[in-house]
PDB file of N, CA and C in Angstrom:
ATOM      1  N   UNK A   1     -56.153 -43.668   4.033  1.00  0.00           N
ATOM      2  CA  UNK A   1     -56.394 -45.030   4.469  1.00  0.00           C
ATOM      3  C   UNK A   1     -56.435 -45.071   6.000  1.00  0.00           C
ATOM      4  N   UNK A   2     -57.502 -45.716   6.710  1.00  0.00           N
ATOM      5  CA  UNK A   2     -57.542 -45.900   7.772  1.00  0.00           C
ATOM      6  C   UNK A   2     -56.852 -47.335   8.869  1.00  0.00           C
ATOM      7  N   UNK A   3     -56.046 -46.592   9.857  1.00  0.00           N
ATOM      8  CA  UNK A   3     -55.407 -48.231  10.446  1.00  0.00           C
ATOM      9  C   UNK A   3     -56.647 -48.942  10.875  1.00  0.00           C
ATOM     10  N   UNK A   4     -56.101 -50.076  10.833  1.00  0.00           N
ATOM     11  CA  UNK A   4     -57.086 -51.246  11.893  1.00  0.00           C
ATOM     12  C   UNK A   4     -57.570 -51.027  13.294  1.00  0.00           C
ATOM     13  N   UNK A   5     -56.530 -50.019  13.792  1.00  0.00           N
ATOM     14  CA  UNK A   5     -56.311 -49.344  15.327  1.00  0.00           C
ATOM     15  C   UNK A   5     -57.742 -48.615  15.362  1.00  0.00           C
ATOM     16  N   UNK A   6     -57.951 -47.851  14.203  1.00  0.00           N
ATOM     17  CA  UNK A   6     -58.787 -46.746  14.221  1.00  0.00           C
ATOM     18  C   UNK A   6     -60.361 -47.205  13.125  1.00  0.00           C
ATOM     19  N   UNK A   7     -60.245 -48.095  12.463  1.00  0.00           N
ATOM     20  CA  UNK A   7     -61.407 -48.249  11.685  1.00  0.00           C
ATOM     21  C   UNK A   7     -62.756 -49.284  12.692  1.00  0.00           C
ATOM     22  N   UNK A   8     -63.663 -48.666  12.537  1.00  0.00           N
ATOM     23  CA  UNK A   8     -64.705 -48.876  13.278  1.00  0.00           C
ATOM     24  C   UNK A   8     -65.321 -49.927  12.709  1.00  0.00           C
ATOM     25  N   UNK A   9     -64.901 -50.197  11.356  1.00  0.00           N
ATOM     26  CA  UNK A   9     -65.602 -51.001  10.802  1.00  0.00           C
ATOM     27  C   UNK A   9     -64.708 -52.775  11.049  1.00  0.00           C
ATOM     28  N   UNK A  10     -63.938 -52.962  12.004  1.00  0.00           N
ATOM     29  CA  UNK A  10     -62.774 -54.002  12.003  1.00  0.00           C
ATOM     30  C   UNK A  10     -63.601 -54.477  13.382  1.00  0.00           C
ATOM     31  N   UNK A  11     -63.183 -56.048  13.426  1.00  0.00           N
ATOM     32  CA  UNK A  11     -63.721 -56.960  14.409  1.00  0.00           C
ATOM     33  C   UNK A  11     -63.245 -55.983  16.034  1.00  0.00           C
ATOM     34  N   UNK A  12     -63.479 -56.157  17.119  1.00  0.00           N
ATOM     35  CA  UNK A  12     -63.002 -55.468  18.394  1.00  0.00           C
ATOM     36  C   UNK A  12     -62.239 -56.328  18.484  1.00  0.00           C
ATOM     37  N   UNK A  13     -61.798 -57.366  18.384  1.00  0.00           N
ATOM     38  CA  UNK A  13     -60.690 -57.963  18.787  1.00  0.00           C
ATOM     39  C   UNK A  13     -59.446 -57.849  18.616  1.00  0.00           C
ATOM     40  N   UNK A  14     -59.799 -57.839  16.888  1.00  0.00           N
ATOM     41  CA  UNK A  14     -58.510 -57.434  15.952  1.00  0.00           C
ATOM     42  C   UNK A  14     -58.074 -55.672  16.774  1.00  0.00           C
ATOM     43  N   UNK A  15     -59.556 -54.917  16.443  1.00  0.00           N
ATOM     44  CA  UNK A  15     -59.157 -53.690  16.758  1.00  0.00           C
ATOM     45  C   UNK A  15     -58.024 -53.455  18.573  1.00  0.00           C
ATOM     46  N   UNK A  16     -58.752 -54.565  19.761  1.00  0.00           N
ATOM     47  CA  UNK A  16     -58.123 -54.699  20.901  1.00  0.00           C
ATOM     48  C   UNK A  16     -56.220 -55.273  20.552  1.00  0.00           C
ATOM     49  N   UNK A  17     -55.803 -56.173  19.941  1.00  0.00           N
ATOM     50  CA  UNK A  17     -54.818 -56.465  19.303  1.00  0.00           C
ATOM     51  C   UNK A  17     -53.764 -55.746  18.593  1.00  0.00           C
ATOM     52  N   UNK A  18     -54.427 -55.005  17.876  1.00  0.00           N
ATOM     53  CA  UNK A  18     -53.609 -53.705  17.090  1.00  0.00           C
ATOM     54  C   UNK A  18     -52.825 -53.047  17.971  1.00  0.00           C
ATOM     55  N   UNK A  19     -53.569 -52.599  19.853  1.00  0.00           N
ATOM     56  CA  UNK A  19     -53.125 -51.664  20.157  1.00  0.00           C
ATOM     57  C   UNK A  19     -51.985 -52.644  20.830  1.00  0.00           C
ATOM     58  N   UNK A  20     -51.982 -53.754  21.408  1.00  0.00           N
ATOM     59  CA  UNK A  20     -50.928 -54.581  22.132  1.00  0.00           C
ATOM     60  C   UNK A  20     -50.052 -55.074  21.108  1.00  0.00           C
ATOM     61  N   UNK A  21     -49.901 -55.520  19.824  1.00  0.00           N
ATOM     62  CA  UNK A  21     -49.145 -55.853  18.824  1.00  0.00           C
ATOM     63  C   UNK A  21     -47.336 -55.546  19.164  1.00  0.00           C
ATOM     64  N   UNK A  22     -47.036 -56.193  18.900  1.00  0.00           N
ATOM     65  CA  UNK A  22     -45.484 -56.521  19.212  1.00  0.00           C
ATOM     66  C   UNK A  22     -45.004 -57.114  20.034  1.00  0.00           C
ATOM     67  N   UNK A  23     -43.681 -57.389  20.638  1.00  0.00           N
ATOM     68  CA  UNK A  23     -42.764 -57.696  21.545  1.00  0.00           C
ATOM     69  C   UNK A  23     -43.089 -57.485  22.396  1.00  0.00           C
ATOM     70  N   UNK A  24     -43.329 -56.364  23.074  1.00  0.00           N
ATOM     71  CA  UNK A  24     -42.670 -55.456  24.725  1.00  0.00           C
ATOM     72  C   UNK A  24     -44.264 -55.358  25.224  1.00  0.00           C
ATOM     73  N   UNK A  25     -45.468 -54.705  24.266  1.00  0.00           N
ATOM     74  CA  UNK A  25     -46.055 -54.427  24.651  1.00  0.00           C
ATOM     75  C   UNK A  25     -47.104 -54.911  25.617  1.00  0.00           C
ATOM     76  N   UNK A  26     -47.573 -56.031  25.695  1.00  0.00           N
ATOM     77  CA  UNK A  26     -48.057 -57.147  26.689  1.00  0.00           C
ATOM     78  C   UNK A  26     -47.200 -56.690  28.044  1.00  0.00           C
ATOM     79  N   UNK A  27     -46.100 -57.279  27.883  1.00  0.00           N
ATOM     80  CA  UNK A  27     -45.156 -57.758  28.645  1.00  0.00           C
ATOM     81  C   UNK A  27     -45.076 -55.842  29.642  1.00  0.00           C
ATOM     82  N   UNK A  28     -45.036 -54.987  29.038  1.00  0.00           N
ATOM     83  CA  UNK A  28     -44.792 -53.613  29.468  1.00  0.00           C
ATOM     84  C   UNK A  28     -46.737 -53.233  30.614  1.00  0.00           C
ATOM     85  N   UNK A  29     -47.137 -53.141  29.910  1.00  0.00           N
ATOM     86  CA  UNK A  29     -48.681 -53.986  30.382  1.00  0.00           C
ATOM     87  C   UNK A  29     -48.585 -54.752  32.089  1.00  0.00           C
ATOM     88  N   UNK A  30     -48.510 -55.337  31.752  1.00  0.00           N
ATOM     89  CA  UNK A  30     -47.931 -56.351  32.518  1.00  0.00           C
ATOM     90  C   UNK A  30     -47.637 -55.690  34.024  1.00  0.00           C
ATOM     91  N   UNK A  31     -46.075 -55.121  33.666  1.00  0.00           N
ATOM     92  CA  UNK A  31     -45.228 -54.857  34.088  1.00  0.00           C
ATOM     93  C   UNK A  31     -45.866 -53.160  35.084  1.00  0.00           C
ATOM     94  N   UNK A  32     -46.339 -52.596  34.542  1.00  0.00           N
ATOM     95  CA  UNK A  32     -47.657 -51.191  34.725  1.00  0.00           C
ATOM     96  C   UNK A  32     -48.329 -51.366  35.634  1.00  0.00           C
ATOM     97  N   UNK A  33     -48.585 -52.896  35.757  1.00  0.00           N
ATOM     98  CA  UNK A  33     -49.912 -53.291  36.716  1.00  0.00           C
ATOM     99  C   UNK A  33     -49.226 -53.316  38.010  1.00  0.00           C
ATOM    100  N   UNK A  34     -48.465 -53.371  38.249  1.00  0.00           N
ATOM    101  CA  UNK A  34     -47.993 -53.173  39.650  1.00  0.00           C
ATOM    102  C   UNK A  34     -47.902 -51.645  40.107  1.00  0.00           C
ATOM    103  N   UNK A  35     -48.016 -50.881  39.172  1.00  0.00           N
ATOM    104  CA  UNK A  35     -47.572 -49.609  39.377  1.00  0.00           C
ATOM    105  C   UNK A  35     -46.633 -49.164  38.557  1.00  0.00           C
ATOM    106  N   UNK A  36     -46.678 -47.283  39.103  1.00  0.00           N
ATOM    107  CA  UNK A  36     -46.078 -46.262  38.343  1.00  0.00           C
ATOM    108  C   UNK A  36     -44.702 -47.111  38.142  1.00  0.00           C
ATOM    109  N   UNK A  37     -43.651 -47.036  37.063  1.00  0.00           N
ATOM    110  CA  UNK A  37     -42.529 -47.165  36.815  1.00  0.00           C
ATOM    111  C   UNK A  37     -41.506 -46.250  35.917  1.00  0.00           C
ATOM    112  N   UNK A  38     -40.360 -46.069  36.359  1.00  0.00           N
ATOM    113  CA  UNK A  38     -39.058 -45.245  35.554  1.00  0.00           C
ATOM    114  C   UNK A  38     -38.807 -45.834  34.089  1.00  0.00           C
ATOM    115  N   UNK A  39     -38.404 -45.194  33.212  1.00  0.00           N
ATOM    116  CA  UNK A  39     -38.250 -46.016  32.319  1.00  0.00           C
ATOM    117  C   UNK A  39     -36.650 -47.042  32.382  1.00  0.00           C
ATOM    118  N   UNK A  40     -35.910 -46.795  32.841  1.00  0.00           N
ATOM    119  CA  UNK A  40     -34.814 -47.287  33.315  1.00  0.00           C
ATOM    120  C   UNK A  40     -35.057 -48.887  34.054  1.00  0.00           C
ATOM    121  N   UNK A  41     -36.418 -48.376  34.939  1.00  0.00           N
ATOM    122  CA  UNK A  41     -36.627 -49.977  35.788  1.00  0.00           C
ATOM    123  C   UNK A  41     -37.441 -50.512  34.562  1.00  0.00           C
ATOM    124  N   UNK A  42     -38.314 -50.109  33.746  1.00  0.00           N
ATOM    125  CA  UNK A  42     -38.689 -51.156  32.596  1.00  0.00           C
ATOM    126  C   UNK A  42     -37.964 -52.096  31.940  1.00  0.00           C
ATOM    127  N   UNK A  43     -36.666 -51.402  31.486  1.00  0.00           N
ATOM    128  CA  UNK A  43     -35.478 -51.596  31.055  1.00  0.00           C
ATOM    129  C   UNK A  43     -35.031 -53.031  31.601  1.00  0.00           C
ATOM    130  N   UNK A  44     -34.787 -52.895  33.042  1.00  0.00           N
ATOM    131  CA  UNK A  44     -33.821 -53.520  33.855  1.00  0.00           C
ATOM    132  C   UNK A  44     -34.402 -54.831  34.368  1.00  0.00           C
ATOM    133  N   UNK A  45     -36.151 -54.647  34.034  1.00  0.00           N
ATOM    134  CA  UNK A  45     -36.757 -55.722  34.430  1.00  0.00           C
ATOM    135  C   UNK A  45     -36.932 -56.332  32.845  1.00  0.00           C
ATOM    136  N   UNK A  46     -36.668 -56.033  31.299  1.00  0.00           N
ATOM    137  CA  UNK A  46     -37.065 -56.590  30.191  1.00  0.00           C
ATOM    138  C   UNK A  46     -35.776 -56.700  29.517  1.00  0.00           C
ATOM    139  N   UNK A  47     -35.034 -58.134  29.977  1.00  0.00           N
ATOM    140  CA  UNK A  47     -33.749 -57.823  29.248  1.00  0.00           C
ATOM    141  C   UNK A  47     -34.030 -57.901  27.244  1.00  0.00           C
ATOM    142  N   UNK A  48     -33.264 -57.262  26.747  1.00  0.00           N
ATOM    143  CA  UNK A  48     -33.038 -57.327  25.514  1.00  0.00           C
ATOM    144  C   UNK A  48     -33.722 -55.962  25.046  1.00  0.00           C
ATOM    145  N   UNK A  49     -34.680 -55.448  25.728  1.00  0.00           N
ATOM    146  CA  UNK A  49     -35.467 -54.391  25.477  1.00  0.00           C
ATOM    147  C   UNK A  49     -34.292 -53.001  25.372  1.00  0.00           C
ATOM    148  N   UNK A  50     -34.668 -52.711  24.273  1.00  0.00           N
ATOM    149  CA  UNK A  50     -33.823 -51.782  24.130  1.00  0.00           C
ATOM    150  C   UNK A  50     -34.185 -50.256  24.187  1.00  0.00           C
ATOM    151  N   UNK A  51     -33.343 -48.996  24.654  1.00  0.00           N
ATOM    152  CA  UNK A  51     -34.097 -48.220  24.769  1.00  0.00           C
ATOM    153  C   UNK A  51     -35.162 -47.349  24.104  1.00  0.00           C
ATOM    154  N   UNK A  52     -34.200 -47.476  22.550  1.00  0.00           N
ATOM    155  CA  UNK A  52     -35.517 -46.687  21.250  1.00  0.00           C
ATOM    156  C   UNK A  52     -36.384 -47.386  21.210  1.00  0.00           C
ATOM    157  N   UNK A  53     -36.475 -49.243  21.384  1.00  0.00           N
ATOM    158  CA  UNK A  53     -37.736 -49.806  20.930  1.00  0.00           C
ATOM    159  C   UNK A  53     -38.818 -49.473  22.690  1.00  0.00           C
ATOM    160  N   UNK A  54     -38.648 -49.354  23.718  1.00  0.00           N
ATOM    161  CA  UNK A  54     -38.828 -48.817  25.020  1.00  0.00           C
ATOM    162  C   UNK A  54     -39.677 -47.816  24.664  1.00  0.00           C
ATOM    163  N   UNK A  55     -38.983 -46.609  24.016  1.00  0.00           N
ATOM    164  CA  UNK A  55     -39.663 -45.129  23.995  1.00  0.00           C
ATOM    165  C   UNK A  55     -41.214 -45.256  23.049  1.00  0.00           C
ATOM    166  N   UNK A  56     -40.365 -46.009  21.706  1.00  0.00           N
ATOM    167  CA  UNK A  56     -41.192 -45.935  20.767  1.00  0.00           C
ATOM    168  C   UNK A  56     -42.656 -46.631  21.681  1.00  0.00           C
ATOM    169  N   UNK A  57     -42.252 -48.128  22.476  1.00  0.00           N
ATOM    170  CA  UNK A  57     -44.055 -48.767  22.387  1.00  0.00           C
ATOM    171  C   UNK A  57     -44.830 -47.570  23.341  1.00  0.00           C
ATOM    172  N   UNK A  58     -43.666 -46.957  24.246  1.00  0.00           N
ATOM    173  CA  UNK A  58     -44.413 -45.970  25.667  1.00  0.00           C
ATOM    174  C   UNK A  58     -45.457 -45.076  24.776  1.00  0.00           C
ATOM    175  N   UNK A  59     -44.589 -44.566  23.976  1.00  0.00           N
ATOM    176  CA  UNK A  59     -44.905 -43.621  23.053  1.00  0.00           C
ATOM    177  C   UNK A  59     -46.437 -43.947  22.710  1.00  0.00           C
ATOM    178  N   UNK A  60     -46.561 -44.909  22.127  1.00  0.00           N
ATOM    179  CA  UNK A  60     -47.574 -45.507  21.402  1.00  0.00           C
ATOM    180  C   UNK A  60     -48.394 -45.695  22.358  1.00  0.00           C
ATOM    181  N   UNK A  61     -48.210 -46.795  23.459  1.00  0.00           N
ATOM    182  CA  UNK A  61     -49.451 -46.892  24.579  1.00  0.00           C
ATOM    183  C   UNK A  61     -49.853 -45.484  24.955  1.00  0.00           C
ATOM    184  N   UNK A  62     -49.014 -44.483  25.435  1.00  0.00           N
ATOM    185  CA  UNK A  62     -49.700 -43.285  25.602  1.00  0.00           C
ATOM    186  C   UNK A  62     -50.809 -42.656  24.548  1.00  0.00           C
ATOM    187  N   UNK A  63     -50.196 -42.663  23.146  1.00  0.00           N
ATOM    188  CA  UNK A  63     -50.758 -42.185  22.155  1.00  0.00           C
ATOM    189  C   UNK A  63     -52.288 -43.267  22.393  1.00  0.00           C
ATOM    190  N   UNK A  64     -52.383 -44.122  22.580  1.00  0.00           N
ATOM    191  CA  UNK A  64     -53.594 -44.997  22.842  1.00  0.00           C
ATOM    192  C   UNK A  64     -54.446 -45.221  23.547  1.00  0.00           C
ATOM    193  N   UNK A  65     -53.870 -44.002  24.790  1.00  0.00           N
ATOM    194  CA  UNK A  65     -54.593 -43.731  26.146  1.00  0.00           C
ATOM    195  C   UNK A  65     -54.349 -44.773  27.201  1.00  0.00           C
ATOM    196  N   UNK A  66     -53.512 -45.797  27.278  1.00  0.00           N
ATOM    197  CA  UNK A  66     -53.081 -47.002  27.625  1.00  0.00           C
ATOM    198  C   UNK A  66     -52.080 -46.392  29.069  1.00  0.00           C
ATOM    199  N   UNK A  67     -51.204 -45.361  28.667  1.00  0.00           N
ATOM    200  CA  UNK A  67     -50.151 -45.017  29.901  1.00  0.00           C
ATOM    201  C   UNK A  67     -50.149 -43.346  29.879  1.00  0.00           C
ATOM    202  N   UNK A  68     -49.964 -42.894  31.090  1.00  0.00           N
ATOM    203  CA  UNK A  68     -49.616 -41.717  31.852  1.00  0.00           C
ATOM    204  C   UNK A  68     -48.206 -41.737  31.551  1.00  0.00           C
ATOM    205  N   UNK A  69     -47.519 -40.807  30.992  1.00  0.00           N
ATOM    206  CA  UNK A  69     -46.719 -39.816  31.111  1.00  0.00           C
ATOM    207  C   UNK A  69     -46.241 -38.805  32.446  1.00  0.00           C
ATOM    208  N   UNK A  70     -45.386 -38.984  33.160  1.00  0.00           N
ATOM    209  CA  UNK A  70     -45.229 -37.597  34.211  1.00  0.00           C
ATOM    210  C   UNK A  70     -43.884 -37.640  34.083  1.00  0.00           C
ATOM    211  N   UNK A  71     -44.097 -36.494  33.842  1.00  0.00           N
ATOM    212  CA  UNK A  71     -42.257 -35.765  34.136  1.00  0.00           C
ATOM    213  C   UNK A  71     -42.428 -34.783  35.367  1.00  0.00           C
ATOM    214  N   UNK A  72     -41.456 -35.110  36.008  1.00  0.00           N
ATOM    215  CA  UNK A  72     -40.885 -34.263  37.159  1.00  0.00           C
ATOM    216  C   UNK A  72     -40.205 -33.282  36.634  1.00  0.00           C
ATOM    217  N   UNK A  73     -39.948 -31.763  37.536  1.00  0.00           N
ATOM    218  CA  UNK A  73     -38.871 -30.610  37.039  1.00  0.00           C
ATOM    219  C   UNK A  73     -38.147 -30.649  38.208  1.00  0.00           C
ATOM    220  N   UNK A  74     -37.682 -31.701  37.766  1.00  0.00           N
ATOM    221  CA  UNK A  74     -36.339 -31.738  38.833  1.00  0.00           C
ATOM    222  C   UNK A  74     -35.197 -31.936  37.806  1.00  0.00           C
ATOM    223  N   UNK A  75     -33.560 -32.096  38.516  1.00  0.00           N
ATOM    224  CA  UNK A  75     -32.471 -32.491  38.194  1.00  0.00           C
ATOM    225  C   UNK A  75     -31.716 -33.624  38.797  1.00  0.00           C
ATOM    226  N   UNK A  76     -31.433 -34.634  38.203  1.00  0.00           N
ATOM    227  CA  UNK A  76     -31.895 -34.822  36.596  1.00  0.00           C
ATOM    228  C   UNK A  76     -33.203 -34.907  36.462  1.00  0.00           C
ATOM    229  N   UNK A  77     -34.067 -34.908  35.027  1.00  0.00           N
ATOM    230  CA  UNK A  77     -35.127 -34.953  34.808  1.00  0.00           C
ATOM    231  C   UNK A  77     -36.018 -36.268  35.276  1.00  0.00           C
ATOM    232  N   UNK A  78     -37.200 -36.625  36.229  1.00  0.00           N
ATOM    233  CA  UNK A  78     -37.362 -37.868  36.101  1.00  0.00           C
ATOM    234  C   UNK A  78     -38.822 -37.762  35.725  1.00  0.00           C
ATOM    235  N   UNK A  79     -39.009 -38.899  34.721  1.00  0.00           N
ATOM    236  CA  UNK A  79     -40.023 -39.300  33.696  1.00  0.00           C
ATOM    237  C   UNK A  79     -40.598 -40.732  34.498  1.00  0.00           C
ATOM    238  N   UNK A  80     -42.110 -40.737  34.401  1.00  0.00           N
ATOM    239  CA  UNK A  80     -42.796 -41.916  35.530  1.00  0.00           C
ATOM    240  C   UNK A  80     -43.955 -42.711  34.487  1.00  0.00           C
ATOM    241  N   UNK A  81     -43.886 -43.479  34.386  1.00  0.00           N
ATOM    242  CA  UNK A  81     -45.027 -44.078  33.736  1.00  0.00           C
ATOM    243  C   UNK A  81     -46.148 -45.132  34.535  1.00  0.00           C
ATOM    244  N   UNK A  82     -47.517 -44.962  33.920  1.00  0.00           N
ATOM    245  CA  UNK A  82     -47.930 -45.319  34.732  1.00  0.00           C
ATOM    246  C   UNK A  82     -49.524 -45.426  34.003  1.00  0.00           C
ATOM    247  N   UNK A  83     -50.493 -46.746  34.368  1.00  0.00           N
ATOM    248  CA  UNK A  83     -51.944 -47.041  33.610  1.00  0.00           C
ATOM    249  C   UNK A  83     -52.324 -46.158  33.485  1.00  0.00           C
ATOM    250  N   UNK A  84     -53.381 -46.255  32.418  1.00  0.00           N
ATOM    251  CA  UNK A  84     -54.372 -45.271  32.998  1.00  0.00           C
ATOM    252  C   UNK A  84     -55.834 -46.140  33.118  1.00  0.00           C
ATOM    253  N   UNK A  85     -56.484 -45.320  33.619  1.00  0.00           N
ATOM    254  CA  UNK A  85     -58.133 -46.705  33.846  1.00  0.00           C
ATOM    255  C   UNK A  85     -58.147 -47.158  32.731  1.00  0.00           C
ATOM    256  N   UNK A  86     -57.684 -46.594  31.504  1.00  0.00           N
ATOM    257  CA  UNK A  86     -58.333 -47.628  30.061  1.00  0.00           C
ATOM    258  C   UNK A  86     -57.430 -48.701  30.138  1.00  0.00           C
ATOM    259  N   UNK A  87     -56.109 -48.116  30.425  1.00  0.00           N
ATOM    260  CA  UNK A  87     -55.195 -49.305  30.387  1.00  0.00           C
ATOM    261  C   UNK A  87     -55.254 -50.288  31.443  1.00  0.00           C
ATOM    262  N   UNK A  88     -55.997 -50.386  32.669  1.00  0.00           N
ATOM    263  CA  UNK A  88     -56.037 -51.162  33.362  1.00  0.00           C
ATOM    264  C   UNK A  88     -57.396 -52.149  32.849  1.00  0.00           C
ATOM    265  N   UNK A  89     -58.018 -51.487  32.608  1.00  0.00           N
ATOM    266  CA  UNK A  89     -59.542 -51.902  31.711  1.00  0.00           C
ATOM    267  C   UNK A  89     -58.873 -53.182  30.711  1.00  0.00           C
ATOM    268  N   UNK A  90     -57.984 -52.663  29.680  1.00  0.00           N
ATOM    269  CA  UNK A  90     -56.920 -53.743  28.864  1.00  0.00           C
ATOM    270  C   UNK A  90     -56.777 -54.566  29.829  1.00  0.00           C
ATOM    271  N   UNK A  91     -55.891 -54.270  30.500  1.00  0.00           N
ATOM    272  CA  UNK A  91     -55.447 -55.744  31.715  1.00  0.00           C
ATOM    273  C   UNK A  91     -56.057 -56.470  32.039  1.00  0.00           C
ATOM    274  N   UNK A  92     -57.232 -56.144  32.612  1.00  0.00           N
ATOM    275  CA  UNK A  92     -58.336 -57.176  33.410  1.00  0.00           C
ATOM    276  C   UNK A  92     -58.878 -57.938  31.813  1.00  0.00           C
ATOM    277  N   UNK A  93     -58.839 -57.383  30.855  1.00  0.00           N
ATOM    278  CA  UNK A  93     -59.143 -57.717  29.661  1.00  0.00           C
ATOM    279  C   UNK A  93     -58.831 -59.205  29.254  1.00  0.00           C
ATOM    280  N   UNK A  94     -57.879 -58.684  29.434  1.00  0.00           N
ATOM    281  CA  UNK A  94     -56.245 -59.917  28.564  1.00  0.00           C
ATOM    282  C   UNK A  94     -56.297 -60.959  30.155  1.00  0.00           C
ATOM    283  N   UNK A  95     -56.550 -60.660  31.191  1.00  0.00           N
ATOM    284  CA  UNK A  95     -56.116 -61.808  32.071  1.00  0.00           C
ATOM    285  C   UNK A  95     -56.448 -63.258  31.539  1.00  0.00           C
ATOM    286  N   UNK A  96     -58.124 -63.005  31.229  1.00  0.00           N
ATOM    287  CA  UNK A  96     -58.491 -64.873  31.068  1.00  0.00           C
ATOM    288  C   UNK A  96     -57.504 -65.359  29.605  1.00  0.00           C
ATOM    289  N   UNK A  97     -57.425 -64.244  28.940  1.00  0.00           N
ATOM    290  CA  UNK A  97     -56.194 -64.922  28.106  1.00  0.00           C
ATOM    291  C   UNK A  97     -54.845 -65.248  28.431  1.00  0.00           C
ATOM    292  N   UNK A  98     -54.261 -64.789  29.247  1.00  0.00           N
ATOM    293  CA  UNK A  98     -53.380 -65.125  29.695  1.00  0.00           C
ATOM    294  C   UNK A  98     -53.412 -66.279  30.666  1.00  0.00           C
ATOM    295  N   UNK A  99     -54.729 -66.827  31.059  1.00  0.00           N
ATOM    296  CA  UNK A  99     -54.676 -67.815  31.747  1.00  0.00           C
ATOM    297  C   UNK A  99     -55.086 -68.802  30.694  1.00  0.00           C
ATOM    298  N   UNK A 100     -55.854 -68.809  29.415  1.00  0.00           N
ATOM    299  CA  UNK A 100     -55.524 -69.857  28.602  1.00  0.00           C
ATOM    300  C   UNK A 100     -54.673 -70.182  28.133  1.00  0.00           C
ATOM    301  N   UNK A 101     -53.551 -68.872  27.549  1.00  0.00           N
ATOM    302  CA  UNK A 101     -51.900 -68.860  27.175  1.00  0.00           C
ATOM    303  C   UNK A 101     -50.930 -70.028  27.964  1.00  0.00           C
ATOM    304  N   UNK A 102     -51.118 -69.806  29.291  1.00  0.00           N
ATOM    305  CA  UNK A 102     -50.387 -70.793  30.628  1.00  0.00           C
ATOM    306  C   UNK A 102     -51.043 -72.009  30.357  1.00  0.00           C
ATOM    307  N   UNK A 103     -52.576 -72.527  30.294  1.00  0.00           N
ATOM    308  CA  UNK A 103     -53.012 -73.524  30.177  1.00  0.00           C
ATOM    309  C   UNK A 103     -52.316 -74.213  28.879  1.00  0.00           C
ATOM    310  N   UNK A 104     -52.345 -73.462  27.436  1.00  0.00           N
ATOM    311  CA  UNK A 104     -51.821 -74.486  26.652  1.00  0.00           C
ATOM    312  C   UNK A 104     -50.160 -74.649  26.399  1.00  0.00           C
ATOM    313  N   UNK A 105     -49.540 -73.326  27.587  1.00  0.00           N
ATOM    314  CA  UNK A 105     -48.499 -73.987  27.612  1.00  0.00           C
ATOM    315  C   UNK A 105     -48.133 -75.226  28.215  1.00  0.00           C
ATOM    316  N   UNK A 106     -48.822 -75.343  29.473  1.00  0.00           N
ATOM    317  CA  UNK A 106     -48.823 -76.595  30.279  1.00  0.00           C
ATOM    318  C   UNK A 106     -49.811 -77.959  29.101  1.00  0.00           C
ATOM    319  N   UNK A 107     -50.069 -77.589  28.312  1.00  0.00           N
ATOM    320  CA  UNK A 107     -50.905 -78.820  27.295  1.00  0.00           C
ATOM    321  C   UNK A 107     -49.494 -79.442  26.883  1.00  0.00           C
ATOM    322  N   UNK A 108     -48.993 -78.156  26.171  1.00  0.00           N
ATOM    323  CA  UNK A 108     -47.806 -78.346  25.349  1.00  0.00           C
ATOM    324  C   UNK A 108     -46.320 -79.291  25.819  1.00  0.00           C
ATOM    325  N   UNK A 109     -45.816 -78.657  27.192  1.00  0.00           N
ATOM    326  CA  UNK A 109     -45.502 -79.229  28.323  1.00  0.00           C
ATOM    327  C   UNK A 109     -45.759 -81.225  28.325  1.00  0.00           C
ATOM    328  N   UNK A 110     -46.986 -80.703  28.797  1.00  0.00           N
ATOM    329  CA  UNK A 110     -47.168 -82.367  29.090  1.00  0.00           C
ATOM    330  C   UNK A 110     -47.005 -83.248  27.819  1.00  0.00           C
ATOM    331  N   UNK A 111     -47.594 -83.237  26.713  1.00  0.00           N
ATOM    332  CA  UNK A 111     -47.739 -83.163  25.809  1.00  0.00           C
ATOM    333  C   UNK A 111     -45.861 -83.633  25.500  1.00  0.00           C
ATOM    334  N   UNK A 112     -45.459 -82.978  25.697  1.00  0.00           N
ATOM    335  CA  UNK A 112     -43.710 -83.402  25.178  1.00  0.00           C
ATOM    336  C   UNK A 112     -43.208 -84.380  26.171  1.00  0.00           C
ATOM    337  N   UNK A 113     -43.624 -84.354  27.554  1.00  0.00           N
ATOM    338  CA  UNK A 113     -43.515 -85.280  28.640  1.00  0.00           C
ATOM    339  C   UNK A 113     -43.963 -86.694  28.485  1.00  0.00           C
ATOM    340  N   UNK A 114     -44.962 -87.016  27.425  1.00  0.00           N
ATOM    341  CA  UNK A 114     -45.615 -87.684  27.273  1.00  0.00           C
ATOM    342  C   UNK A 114     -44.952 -89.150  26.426  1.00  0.00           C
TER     343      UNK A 114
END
């Protein structure tokens, strides 16, 4: 059986969706666009984020071509994450959605003000 991630035959949207799906992952996204980051400062900037659910989405955006991986051979070990052009490609992607997201929060907003 083929995922939604991977079947060619699924809308691009759905298929664009699959790969951001969950909690962190937007938000980790996000967070990328400023630059390389430790996984520790991901952490420290996403409270509640915990570290297995952390590894697991990195895991996954990498597996998706979404984030760079670098490990240093130093002591202690330090691990860097960081876009890659596809994943910045995503970003510029998702912006105008994220600016309709803000718009109907501010609908919503007024809307209760009202």
């Amino acid at each position: 059986m083929t995922s939604r991630r991977h079947d060619p035959d699924v809308c691009g949207v759905t298929a664009a969706i699959s790969v951001i799906d969950g909690k962190w992952k937007t938000s980790l996204l996000w967070l990328l666009e400023s630059g390389p980051h430790r996984p520790a400062e991901l952490r420290r900037r996403l409270p509640g984020l915990t570290e297995k659910v952390l590894t697991q989405a990195l895991r996954e955006m990498e597996a998706d071509g979404l984030v760079d991986r670098e490990v240093y051979d130093v002591l202690p070990p330090k691990t860097v994450y960081s876009l890659t052009g596809f994943g910045r490609d995503l970003a510029e992607a998702l912006a105008p959605l994220s600016d309709w997201g803000h718009r109907r929060l501010e609908r919503l907003a007024d809307s209760r003000s009202a």
